[in-house]
C-alpha atoms as a PDB file:
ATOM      1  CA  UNK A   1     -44.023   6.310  -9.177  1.00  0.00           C
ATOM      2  CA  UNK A   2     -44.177   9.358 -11.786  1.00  0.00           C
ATOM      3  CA  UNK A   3     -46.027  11.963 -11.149  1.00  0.00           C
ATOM      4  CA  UNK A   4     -46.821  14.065 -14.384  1.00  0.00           C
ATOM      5  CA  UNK A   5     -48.638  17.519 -14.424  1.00  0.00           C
ATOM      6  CA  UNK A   6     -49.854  19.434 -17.106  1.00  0.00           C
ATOM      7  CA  UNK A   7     -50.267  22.959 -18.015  1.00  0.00           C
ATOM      8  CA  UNK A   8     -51.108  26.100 -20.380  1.00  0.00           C
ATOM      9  CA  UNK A   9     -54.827  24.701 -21.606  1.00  0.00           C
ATOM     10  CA  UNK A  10     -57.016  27.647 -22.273  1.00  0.00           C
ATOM     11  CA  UNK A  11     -59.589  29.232 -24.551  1.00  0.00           C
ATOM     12  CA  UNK A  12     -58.151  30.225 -27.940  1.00  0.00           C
ATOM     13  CA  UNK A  13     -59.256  31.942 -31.238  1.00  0.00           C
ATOM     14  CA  UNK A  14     -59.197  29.841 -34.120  1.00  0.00           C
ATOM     15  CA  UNK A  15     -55.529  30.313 -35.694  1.00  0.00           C
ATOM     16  CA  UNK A  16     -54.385  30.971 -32.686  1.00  0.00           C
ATOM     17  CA  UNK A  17     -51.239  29.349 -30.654  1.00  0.00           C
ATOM     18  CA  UNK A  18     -50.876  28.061 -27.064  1.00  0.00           C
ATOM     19  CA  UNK A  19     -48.136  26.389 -25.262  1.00  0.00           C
ATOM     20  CA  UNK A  20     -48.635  22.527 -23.209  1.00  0.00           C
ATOM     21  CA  UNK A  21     -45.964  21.937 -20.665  1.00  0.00           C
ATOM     22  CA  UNK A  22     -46.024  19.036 -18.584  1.00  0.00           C
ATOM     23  CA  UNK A  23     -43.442  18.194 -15.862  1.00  0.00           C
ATOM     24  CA  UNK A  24     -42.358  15.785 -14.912  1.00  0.00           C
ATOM     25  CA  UNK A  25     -41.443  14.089 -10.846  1.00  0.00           C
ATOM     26  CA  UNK A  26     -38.649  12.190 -12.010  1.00  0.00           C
ATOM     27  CA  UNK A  27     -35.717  12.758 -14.398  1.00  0.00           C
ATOM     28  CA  UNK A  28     -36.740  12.625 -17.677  1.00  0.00           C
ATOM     29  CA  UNK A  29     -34.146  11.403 -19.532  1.00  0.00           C
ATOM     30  CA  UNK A  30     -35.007   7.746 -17.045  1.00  0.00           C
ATOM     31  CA  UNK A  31     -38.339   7.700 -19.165  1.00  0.00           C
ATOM     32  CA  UNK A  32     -37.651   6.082 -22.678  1.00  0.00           C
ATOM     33  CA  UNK A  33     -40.687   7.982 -24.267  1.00  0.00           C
ATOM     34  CA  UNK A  34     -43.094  10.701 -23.667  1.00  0.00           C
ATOM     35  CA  UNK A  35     -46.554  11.315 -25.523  1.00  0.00           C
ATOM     36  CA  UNK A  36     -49.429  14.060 -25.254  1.00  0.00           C
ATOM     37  CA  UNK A  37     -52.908  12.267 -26.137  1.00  0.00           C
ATOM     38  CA  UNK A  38     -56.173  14.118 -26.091  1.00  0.00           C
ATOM     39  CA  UNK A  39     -59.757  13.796 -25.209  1.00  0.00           C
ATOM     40  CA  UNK A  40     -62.054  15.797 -27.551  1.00  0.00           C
ATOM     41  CA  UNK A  41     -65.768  16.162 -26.270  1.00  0.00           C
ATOM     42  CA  UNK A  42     -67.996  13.248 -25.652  1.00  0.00           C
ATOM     43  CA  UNK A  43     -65.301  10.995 -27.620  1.00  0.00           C
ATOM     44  CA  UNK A  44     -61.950   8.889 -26.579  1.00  0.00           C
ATOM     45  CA  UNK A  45     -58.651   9.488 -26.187  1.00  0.00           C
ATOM     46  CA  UNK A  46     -56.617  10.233 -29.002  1.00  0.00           C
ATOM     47  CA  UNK A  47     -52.786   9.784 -29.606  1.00  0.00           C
ATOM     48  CA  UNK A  48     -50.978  13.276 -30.489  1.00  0.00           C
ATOM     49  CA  UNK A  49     -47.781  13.176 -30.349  1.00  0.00           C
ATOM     50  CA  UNK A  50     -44.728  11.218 -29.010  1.00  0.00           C
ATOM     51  CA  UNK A  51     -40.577  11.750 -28.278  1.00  0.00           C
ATOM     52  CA  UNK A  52     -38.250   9.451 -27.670  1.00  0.00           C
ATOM     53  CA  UNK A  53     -35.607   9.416 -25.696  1.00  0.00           C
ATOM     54  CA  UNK A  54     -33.064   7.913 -27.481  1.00  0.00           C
ATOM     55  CA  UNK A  55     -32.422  10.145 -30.445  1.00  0.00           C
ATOM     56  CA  UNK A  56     -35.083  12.383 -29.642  1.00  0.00           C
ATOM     57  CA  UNK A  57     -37.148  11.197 -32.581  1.00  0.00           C
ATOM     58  CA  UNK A  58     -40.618  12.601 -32.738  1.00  0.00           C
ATOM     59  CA  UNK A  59     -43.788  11.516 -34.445  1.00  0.00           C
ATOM     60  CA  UNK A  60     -47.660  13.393 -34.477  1.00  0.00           C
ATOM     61  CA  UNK A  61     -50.855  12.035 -35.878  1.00  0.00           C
ATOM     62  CA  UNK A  62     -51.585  12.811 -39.053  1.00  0.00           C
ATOM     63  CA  UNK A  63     -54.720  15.629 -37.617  1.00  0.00           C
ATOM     64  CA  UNK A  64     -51.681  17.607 -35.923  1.00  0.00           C
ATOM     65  CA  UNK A  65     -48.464  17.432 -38.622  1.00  0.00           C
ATOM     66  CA  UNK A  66     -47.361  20.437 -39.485  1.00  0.00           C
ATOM     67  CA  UNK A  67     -48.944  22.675 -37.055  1.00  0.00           C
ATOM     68  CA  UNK A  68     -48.199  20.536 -33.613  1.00  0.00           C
ATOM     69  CA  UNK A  69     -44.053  20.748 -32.249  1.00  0.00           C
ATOM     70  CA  UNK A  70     -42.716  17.770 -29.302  1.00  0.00           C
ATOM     71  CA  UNK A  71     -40.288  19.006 -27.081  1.00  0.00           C
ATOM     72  CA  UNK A  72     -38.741  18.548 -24.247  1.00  0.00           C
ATOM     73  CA  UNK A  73     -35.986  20.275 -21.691  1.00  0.00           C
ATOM     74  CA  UNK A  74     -34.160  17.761 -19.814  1.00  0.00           C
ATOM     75  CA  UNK A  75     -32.941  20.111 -17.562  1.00  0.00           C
ATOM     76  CA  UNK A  76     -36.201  21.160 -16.716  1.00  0.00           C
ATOM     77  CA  UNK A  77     -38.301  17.504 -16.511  1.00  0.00           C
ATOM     78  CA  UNK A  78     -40.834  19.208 -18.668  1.00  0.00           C
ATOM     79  CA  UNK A  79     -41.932  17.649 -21.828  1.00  0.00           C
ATOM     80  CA  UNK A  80     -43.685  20.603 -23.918  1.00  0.00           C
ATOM     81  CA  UNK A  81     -46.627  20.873 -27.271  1.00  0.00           C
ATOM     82  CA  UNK A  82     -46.452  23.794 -29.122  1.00  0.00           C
ATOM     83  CA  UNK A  83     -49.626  24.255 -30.830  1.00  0.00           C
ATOM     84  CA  UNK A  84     -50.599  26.390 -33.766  1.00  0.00           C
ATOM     85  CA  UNK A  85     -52.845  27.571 -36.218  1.00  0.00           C
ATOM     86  CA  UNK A  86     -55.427  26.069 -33.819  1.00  0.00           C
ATOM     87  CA  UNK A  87     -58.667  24.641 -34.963  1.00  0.00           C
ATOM     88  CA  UNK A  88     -61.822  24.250 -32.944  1.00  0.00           C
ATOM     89  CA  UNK A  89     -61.838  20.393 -33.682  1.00  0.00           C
ATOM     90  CA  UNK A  90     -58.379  20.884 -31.235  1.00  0.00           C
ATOM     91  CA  UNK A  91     -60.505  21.727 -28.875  1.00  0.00           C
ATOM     92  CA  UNK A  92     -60.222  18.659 -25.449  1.00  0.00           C
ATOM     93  CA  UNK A  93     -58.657  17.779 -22.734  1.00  0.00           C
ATOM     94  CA  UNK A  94     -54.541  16.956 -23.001  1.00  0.00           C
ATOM     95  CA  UNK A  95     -52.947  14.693 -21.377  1.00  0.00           C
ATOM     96  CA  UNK A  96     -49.241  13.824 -20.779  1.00  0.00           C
ATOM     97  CA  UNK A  97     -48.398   9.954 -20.635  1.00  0.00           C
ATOM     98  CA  UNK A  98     -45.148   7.944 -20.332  1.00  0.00           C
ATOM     99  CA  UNK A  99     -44.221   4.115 -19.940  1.00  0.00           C
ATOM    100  CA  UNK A 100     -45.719   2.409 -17.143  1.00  0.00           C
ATOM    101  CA  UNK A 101     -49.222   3.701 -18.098  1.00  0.00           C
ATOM    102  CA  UNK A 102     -48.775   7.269 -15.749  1.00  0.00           C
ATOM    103  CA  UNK A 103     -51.047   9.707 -16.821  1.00  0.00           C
ATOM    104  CA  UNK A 104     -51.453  13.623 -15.973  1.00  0.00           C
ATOM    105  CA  UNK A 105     -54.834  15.118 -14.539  1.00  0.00           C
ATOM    106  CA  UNK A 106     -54.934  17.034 -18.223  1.00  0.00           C
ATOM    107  CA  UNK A 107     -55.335  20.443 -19.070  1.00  0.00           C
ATOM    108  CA  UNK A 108     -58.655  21.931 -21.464  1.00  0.00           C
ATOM    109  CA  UNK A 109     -58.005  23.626 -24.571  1.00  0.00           C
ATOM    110  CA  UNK A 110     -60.757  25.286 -26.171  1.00  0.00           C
ATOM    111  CA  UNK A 111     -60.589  26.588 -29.434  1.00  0.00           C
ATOM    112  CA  UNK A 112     -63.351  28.750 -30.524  1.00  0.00           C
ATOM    113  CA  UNK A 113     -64.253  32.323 -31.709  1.00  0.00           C
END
């Protein structure tokens, strides 16, 4: 079993930044990916981002390049999404997944003036 949590959601100015963390139960270098997905109002869930373990190779959707970052801290089981110059169609719920379909309760950003 993996038990992820997530954290940092909040409400946010548009342009502004916030930080996702979301740890981890087990060593994370044992998972051979991580991804964040989201869940914008009244509407599915959407991939974001993913890393890989091996090689640490990243890739976003094409709504977040260039203003979402991946990253992780081994040392810390915490997989992290730096977000910025946020927009309010960023605003939804987050959520942290890995192999074996284990999701995270999610955390709400809201983005809005």
């Amino acid at each position: 079993q993996v038990q992820l949590v997530e954290s940092g959601g909040g409400l946010v100015q548009p342009g502004g930044s916030l930080r996702l963390s979301c740890a981890a139960s087990v060593s994370i270098v044992s998972l051979p990916f991580m991804r964040w997905y989201r869940q914008p109002p009244g509407k599915g869930r959407e991939f974001v981002a993913i890393i890989v373990t091996t090689g640490g190779g990243t890739s976003y959707a094409d709504s977040v390049k260039g203003r979402f970052t991946i990253s992780r801290d081994n040392a810390k089981n915490t997989m992290y999404l730096e977000m910025n110059n946020l927009k309010p169609e960023d605003t939804a719920v987050y959520y942290c997944n890995t192999a074996g379909e284990y999701w995270g309760q999610g955390t709400q950003v809201t983005v809005s003036s």
